[in-house]
Protein backbone atom coordinates (compact mmCIF):
# COMPACT_ATOMS: atom_id res chain seq x y z
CA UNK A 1 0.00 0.00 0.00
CA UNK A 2 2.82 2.41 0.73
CA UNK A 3 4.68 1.57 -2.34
CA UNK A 4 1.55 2.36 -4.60
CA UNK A 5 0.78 5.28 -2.47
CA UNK A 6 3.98 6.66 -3.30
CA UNK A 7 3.54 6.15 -6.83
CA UNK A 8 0.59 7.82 -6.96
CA UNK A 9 1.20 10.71 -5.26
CA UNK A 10 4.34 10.56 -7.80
CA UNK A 11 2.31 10.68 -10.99
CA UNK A 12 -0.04 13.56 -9.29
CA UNK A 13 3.37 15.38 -8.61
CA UNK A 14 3.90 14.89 -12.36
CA UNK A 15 0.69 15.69 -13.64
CA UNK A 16 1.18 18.85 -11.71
CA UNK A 17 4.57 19.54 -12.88
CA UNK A 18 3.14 19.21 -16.45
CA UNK A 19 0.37 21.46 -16.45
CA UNK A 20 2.61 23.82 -14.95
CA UNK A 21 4.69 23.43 -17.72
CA UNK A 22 2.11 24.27 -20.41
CA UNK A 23 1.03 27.06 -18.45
CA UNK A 24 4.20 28.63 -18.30
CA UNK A 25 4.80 28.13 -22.14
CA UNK A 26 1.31 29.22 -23.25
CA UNK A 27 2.51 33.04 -23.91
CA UNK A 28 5.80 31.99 -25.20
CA UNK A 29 3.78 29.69 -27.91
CA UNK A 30 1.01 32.79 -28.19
CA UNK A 31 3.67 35.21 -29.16
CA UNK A 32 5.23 32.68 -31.35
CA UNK A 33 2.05 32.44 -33.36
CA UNK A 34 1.65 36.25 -33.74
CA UNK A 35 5.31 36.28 -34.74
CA UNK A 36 4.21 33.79 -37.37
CA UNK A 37 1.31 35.71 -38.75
CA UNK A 38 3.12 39.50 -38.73
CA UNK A 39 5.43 37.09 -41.29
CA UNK A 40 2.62 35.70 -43.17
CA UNK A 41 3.19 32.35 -42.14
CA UNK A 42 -0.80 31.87 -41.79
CA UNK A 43 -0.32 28.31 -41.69
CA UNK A 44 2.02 27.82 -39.02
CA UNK A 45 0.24 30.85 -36.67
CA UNK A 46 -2.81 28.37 -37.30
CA UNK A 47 -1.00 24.77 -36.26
CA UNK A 48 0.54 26.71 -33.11
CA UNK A 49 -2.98 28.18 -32.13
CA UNK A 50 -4.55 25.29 -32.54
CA UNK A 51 -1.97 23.35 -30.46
CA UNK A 52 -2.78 25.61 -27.76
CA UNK A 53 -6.89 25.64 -28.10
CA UNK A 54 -5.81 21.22 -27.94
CA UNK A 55 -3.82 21.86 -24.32
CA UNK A 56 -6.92 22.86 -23.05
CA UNK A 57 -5.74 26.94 -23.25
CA UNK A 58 -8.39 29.27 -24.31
CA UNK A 59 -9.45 32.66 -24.68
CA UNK A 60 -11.36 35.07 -26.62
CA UNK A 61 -8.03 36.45 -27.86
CA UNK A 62 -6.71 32.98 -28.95
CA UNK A 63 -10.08 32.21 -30.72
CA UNK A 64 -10.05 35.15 -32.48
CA UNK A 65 -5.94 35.02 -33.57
CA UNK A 66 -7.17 31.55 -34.70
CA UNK A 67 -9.63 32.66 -36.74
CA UNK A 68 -7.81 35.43 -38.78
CA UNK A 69 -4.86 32.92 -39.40
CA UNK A 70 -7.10 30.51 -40.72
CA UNK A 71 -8.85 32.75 -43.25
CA UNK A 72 -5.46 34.14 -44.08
CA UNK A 73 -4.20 30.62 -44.87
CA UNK A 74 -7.25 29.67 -46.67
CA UNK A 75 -9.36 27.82 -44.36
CA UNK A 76 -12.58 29.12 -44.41
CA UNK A 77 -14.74 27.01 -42.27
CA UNK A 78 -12.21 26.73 -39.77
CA UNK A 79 -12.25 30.65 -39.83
CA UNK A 80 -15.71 30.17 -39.08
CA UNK A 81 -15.65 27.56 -36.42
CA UNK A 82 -12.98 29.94 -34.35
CA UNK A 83 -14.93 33.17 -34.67
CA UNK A 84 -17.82 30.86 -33.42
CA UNK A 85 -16.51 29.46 -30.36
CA UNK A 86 -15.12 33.36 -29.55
CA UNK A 87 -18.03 34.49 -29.62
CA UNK A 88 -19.55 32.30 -27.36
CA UNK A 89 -16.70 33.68 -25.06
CA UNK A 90 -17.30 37.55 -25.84
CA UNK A 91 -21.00 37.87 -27.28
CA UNK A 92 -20.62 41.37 -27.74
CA UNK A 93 -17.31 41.66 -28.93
CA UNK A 94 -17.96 43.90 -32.07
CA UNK A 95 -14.47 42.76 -33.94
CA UNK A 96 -15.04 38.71 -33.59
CA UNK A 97 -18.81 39.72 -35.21
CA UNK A 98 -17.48 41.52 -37.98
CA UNK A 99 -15.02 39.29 -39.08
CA UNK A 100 -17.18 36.65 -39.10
CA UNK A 101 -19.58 38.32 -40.97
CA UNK A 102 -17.09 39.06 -43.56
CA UNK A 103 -15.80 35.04 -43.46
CA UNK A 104 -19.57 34.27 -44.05
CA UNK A 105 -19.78 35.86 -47.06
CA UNK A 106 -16.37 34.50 -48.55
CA UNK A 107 -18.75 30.88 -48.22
CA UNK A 108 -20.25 29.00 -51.64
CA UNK A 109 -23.40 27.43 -52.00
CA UNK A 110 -26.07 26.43 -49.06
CA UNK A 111 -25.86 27.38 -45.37
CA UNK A 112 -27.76 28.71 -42.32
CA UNK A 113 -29.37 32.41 -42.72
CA UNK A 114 -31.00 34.14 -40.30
CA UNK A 115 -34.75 33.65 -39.31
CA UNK A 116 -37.44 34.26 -36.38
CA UNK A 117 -35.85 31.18 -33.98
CA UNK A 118 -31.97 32.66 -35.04
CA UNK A 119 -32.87 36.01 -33.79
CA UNK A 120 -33.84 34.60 -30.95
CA UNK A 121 -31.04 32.49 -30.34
CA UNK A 122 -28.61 35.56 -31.33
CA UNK A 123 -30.46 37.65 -28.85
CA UNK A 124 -30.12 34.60 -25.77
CA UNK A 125 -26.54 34.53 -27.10
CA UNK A 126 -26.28 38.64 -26.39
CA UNK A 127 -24.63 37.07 -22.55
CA UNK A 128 -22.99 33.97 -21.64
CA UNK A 129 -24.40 31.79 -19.51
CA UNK A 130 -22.34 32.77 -16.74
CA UNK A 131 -23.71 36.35 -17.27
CA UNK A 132 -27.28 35.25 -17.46
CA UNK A 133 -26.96 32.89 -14.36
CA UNK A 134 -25.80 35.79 -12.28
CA UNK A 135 -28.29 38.29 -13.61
CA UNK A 136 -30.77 35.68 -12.18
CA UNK A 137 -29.00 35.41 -8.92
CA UNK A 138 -28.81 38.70 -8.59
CA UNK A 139 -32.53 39.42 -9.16
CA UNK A 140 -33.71 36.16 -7.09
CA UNK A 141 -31.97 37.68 -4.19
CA UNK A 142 -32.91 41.16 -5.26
CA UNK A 143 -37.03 39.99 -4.94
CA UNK A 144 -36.07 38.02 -1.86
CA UNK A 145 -34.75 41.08 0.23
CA UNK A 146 -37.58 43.73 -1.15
CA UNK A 147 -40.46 41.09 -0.25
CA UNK A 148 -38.58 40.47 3.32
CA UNK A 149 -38.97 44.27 3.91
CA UNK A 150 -42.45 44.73 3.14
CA UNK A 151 -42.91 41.68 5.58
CA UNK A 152 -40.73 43.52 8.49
CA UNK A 153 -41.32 46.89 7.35
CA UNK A 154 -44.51 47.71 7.24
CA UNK A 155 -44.23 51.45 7.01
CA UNK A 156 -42.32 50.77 3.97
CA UNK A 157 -45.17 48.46 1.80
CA UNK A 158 -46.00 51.93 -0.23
CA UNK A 159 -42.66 52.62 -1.20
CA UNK A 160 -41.50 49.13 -1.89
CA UNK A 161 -44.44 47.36 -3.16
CA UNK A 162 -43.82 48.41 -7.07
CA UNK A 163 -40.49 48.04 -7.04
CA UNK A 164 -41.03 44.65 -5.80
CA UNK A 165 -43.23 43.47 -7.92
CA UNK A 166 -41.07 44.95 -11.01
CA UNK A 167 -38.33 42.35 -9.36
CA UNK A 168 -39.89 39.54 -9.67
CA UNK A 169 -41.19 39.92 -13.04
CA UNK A 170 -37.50 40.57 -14.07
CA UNK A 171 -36.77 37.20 -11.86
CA UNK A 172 -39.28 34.98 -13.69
CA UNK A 173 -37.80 36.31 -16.81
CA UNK A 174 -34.45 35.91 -16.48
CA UNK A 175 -35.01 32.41 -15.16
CA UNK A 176 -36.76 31.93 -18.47
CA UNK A 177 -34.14 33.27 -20.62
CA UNK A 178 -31.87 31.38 -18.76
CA UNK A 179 -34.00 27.90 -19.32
CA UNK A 180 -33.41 29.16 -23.16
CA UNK A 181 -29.74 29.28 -23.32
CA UNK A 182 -29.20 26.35 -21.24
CA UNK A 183 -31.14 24.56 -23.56
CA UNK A 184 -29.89 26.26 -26.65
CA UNK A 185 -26.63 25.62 -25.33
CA UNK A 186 -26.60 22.25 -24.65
CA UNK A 187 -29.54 21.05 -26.93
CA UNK A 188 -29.50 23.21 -30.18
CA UNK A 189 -25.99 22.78 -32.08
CA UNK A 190 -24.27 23.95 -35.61
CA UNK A 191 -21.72 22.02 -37.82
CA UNK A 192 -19.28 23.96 -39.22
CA UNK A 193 -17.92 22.15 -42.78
CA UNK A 194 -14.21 22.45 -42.07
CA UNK A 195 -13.06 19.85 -45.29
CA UNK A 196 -13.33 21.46 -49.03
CA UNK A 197 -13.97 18.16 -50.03
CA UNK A 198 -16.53 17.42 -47.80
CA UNK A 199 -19.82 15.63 -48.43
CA UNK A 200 -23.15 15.26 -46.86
CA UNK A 201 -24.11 11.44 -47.58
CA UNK A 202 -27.44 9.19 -46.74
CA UNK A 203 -26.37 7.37 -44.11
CA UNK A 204 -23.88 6.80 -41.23
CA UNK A 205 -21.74 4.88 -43.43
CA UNK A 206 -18.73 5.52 -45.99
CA UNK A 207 -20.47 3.92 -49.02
CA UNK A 208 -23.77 5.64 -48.86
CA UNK A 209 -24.86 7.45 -51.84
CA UNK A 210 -24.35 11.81 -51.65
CA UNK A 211 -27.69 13.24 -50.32
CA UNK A 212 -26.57 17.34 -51.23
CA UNK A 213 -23.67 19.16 -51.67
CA UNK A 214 -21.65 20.98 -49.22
CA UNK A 215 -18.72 23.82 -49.28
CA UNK A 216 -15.95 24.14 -46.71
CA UNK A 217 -17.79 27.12 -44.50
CA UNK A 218 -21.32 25.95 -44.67
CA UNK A 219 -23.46 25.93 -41.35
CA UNK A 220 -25.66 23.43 -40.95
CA UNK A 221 -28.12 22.39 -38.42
CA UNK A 222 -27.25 19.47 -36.44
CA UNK A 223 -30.19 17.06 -36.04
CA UNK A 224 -28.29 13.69 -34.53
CA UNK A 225 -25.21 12.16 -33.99
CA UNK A 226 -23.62 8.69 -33.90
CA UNK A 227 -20.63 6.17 -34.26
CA UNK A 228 -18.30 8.85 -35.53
CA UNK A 229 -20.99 10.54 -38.05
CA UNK A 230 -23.23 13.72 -37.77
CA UNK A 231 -26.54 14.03 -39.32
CA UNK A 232 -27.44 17.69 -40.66
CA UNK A 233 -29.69 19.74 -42.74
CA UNK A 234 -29.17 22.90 -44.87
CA UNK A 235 -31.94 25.90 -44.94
CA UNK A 236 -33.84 23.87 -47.73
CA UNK A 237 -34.66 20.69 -45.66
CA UNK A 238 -32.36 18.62 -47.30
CA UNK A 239 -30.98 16.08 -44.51
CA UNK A 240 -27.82 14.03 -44.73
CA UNK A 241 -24.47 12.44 -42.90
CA UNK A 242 -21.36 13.87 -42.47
CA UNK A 243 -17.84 12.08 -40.51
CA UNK A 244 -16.46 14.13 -37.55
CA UNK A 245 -13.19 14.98 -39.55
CA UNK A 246 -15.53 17.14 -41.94
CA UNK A 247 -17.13 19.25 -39.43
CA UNK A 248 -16.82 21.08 -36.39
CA UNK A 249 -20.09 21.07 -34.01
CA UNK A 250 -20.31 24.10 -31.78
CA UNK A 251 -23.47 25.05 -29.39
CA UNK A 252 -26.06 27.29 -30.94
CA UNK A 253 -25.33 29.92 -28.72
């Protein structure tokens, strides 16, 4: 028991040692990258950015880098896919929004355009859902303390009654945008063609005839997944399957 006890608290020691490591070479590999794209070496800014996003490092900033060095080398929907996941990061980072914009339009053929449900989901995605869990917190405990006073102080029930009752309207909606996100989050995701060559097919399988055409870029709503293959649909209806290594899946919002 001692002997394995030591041995464990060896590999822990390690572990430790290790993610201390990475830690302490994340900038040195960050500025690395930049130094790569002020050169124009898009490709290799993109493999050492994406090394880093794969050690578990990540940022809005990082995201973003990734992005432009992708586009820059050529990579549209992994352009896309980076601005994505920043986003999700900084929702109302104006720069991230613009350059994906401008990505989206670079983008052939079929993919995702806005409609009633994608407003919505943009405007759930306007906060994280960090942001909207503490807005809720924040006006749970707000109601809590106004409806406490008007229970101890009485001479206080004109002043405080509105304001109260404004709280916990705000309360119950909050929760309810929060219900949306979660769900949106966790329930409601996008694939991201990241493959030129890609192609949607119709069925799980390698030999299954093409259903539609895709284009490295598209967006496409993600209706199942299993053993290694995605099933999605385009904006006309048209379902079909795609292989992991073509797509990136990222949470609605």
């Amino acid at each position: 028991m001692k002997r394995f006890l030591s041995i464990l608290l060896a590999a822990l020691a390690m572990c430790a040692g290790a993610g201390t490591l990475l830690a302490s070479n994340a900038p040195s590999d960050f500025s690395a990258a930049n130094q790569f794209y002020a050169e124009g070496k898009f490709s290799e800014a993109a493999k050492v950015y994406e090394s880093l996003l794969n050690s578990g490092v990540i940022s809005p900033n990082l995201l973003f880098n990734d992005g432009n060095a992708e586009f820059k080398a050529g990579n549209v929907g992994r352009a896309i896919a980076a601005y994505r996941r920043a986003a999700l990061l900084a929702p109302r980072d104006s720069d991230v929004h613009a350059n994906l914009g401008f990505v989206r339009n670079q983008v052939q053929g079929d993919t995702l355009h806005e409609n009633d449900w994608s407003r919505m989901e943009g405007w759930l995605g306007a906060l994280t859902l960090n942001e909207w869990a503490a807005w809720t917190a924040i006006l749970f405990w707000l109601t809590f303390l106004l409806f406490a006073a008007l229970q101890f102080r009485p001479a206080l029930r004109n002043l405080l009654r509105t304001p109260a009752r404004i709280a916990a309207v705000a309360a119950v909606c909050a929760c309810a945008c929060l219900a949306g996100a979660v769900h949106l989050h966790y329930s409601e995701s996008v694939a991201v063609v990241v493959l030129p060559d890609a192609v949607a097919r119709s069925g799980p399988f390698a030999d299954a005839q093409n259903a539609f055409a895709v284009h490295d870029g598209a967006e496409l709503a993600v209706l199942d997944r299993i053993n290694g293959w995605v099933q999605v649909s385009d904006d006309n209806g048209r379902s079909g399957w795609m292989q992991n290594a073509q797509v990136e899946v990222i949470p609605a919002i």
